[in-house]
Protein backbone atom coordinates (compact mmCIF):
# COMPACT_ATOMS: atom_id res chain seq x y z
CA UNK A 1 -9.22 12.21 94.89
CA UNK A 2 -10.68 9.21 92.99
CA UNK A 3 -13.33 11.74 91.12
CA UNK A 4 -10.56 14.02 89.89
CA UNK A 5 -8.77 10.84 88.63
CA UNK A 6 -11.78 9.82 87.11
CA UNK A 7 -12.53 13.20 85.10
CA UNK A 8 -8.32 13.27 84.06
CA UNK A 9 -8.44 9.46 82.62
CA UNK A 10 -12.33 10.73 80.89
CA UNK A 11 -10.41 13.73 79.43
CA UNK A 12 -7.17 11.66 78.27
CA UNK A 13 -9.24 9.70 76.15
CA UNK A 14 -11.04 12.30 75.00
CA UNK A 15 -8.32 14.18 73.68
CA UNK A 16 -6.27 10.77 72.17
CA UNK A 17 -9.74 10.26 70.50
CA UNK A 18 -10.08 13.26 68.95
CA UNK A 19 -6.68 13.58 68.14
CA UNK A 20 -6.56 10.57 66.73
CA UNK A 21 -9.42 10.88 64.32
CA UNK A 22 -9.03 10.78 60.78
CA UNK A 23 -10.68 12.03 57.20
CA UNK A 24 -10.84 9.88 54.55
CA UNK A 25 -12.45 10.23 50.62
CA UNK A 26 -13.15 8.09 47.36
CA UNK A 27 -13.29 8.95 44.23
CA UNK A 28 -16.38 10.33 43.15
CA UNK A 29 -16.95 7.76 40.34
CA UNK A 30 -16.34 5.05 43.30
CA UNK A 31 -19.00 6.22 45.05
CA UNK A 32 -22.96 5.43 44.38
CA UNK A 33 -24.78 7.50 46.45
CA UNK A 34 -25.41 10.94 45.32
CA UNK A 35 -25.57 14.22 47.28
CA UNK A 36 -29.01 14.45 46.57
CA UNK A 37 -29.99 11.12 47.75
CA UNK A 38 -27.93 11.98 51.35
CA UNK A 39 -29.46 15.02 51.57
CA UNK A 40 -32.98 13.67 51.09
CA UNK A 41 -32.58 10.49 53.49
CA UNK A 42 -31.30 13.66 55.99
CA UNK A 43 -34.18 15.35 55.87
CA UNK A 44 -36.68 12.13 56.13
CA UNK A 45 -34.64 11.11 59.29
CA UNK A 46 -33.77 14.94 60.66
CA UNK A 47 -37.30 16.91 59.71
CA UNK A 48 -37.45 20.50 59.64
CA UNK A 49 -33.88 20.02 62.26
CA UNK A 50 -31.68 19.07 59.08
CA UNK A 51 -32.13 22.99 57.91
CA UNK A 52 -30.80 24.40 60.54
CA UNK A 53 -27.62 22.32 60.55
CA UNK A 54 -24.04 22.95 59.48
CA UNK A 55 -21.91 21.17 57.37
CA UNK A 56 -18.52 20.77 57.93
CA UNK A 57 -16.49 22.06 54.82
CA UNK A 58 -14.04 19.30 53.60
CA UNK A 59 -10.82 19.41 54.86
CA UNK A 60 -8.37 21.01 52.49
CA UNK A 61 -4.63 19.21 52.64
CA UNK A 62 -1.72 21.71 53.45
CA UNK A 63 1.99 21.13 53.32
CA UNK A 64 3.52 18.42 56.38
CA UNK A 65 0.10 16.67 56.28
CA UNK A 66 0.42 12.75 56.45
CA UNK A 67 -1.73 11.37 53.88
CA UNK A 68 -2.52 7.39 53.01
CA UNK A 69 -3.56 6.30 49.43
CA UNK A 70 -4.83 3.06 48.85
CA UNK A 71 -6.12 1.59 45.81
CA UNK A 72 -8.86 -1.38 46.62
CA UNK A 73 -7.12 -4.84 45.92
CA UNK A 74 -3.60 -3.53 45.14
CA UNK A 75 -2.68 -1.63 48.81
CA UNK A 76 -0.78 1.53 49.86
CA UNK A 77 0.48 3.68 47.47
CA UNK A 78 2.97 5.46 49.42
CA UNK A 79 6.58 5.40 48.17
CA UNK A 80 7.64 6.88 50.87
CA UNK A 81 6.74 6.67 54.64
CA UNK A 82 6.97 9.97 57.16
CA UNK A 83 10.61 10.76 58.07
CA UNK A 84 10.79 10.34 62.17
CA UNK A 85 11.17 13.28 64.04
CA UNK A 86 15.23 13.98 64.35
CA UNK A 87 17.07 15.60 67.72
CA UNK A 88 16.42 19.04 66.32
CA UNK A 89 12.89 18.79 66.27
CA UNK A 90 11.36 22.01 67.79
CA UNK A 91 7.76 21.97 69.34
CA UNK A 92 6.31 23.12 66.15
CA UNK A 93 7.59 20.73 63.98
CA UNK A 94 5.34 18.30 62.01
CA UNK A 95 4.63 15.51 63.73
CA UNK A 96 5.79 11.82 63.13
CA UNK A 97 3.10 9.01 62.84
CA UNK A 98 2.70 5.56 62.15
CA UNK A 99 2.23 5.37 58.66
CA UNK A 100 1.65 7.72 55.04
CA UNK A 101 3.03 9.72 53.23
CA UNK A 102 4.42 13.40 54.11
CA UNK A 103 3.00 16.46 51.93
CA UNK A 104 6.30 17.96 51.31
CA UNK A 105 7.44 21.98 51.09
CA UNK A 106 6.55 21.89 47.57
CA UNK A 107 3.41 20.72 48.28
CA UNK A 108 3.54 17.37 46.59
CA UNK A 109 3.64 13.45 47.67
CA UNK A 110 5.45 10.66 46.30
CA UNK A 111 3.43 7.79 45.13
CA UNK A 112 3.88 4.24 43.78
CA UNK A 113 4.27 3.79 40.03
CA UNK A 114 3.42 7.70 39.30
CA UNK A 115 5.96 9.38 40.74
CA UNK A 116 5.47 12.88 42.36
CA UNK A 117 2.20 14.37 42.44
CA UNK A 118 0.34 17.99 43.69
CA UNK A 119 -1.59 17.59 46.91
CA UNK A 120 -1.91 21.15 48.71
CA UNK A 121 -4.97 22.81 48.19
CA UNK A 122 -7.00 20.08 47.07
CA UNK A 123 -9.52 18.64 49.37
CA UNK A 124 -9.47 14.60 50.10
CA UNK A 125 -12.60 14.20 47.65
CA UNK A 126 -10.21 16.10 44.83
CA UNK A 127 -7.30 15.04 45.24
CA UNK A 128 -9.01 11.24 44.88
CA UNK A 129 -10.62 12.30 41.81
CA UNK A 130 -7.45 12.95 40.53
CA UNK A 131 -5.54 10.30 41.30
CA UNK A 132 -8.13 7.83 39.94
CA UNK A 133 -7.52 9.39 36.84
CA UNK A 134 -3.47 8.68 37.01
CA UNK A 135 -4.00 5.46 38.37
CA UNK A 136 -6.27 4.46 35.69
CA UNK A 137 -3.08 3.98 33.42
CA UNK A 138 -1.75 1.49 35.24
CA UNK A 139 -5.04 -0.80 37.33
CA UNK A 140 -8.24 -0.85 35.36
CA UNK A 141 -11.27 1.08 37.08
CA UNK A 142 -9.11 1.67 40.30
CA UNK A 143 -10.81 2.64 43.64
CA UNK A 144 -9.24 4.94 45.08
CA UNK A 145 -9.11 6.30 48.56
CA UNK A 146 -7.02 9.19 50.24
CA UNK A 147 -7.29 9.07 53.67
CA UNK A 148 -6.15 11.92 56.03
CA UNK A 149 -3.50 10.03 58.46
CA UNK A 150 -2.90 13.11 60.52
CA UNK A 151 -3.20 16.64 60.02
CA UNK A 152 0.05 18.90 60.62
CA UNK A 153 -1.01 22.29 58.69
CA UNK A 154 -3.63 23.22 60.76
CA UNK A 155 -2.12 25.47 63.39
CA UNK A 156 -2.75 28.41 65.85
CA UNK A 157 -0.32 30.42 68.06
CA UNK A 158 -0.54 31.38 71.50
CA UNK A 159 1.81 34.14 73.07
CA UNK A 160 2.23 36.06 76.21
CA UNK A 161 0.80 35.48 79.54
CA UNK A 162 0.17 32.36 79.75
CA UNK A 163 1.80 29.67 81.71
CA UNK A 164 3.08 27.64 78.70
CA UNK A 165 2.70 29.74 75.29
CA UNK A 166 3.65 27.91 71.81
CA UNK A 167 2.35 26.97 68.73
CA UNK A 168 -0.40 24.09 68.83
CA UNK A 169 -2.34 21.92 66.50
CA UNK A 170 -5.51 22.28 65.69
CA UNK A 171 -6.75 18.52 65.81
CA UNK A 172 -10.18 19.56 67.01
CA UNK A 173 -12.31 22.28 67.25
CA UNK A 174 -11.32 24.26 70.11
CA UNK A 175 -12.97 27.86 71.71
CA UNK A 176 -10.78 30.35 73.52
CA UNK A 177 -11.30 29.49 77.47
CA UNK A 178 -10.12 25.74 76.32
CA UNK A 179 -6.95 27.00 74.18
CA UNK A 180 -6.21 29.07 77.83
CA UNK A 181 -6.77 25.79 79.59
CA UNK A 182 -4.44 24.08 77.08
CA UNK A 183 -1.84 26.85 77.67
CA UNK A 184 -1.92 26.21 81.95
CA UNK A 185 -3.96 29.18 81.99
CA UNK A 186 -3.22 32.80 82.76
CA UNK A 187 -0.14 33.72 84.59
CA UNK A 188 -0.02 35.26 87.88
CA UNK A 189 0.46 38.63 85.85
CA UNK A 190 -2.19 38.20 83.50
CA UNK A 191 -4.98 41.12 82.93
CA UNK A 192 -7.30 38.40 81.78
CA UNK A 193 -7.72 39.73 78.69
CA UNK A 194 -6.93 38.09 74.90
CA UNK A 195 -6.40 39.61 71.71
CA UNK A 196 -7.27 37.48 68.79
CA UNK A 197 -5.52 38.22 64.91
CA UNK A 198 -7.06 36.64 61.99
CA UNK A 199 -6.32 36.59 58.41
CA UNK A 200 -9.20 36.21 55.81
CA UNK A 201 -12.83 35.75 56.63
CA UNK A 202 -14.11 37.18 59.81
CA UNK A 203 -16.99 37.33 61.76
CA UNK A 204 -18.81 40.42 62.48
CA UNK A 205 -17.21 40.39 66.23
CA UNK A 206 -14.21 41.20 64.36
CA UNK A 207 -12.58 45.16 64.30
CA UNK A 208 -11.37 44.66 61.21
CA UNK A 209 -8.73 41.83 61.85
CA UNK A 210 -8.62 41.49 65.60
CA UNK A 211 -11.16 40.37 67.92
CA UNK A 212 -11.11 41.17 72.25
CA UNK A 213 -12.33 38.90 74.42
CA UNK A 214 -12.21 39.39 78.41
CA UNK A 215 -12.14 36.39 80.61
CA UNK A 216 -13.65 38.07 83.39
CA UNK A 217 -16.63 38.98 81.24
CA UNK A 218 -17.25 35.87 80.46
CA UNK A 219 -16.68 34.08 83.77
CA UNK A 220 -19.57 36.54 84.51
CA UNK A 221 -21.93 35.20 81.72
CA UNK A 222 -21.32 38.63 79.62
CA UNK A 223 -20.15 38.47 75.95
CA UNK A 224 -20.12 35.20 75.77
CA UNK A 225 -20.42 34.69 72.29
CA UNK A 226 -16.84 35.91 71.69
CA UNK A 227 -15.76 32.44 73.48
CA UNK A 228 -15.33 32.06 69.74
CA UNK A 229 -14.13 28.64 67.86
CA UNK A 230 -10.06 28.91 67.26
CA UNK A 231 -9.30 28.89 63.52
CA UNK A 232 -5.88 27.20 61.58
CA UNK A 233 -3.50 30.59 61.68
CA UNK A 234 -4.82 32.25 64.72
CA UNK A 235 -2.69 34.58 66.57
CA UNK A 236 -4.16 34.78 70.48
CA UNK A 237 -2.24 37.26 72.69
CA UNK A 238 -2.96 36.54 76.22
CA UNK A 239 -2.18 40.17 78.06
């Protein structure tokens, strides 16, 4: 009894820390070490190891996303903080935080002094580019940094038969067998069996845009390499 208490309070924090994590950029003129340099001291520390590993791409902001944007010595730049979630709020609504400012519908934010400005599409890096460049006309040589409060546009759906279906956020990366572990697993009617739809840029796995993956195959160590990583705007039919 104490050991499974043990490994729920271990996974609790695991999940508030992840969830809780944030991304956060300067301005490219605020920062002094290059690429090149990074890269370099990588490869001195990594060897031939730092070849075979993957970046991360940037994150990319999307609309609902709570953002922060600070400019050293002057503070927040929000003009507006994240609207609390109301009595209507439905289970895939954006959620609330602490702090920030919302990236609206029309994929803008409201900031101190310049008003309303574009944020969807740009990644953290960009977007602080940019706004160095506004900013500049009111602080001299600002240093700015936009820092990802909490992410709300990244999203993936689950449906069918699974114990609790709905739409979830993607606040860290996540395979298949965990999202059916997230879901209270298969229902007592279940084949086992997903179906995966993606839009865009798949992997070869892929027939065209759907990909099948069968939990008893895996449970028996076969196919396991369609336990695949869950993507923002992933459809997963459990059947």
């Amino acid at each position: 009894m104490q050991t499974r208490l043990t490994i729920s309070l271990l996974t609790t924090i695991a999940l508030v820390f992840f969830s809780s994590s944030v991304f956060a950029a300067q301005s490219t003129a605020d920062v002094p070490v290059t690429k090149e340099l990074k890269e370099k001291t990588l490869q001195s520390i990594l060897g031939k190891s730092a070849v075979s590993r993957t970046s991360q791409k940037e994150y990319v902001i999307g609309h609902g996303d709570l953002l922060r944007v600070l400019v050293y010595g002057e503070g927040d730049m929000s003009a507006a903080g994240p609207q609390g979630a109301g009595p209507q709020r439905t289970p895939d609504s954006p959620r609330s935080g602490g702090g920030g400012v919302p990236v609206r519908m029309d994929g803008r934010v409201s900031l101190l002094h310049i008003g309303d400005v574009e944020a969807v599409g740009f990644t953290l890096t960009q977007l602080a580019d940019y706004l160095k460049v506004l900013f500049a006309t009111i602080y001299e040589d600002p240093v700015v940094t936009v820092v990802l409060e909490q992410s709300n546009s990244q999203r993936y759906t689950v449906m069918g038969k699974v114990a609790n279906p709905g739409i979830f956020y993607l606040d860290y990366p996540i395979d298949l067998v965990q999202v059916v572990a997230r879901c209270g697993g298969f229902t007592e009617w279940a084949n086992l069996e997903l179906t995966i739809v993606r839009e865009g840029k798949k992997s070869e796995l892929f027939d065209g845009n759907t990909l099948n993956f069968d939990y008893d195959d895996f449970l028996n160590g076969k196919k396991v390499e369609k336990n695949i990583l869950i993507k923002p705007g992933d459809f997963i039919i459990a059947h």
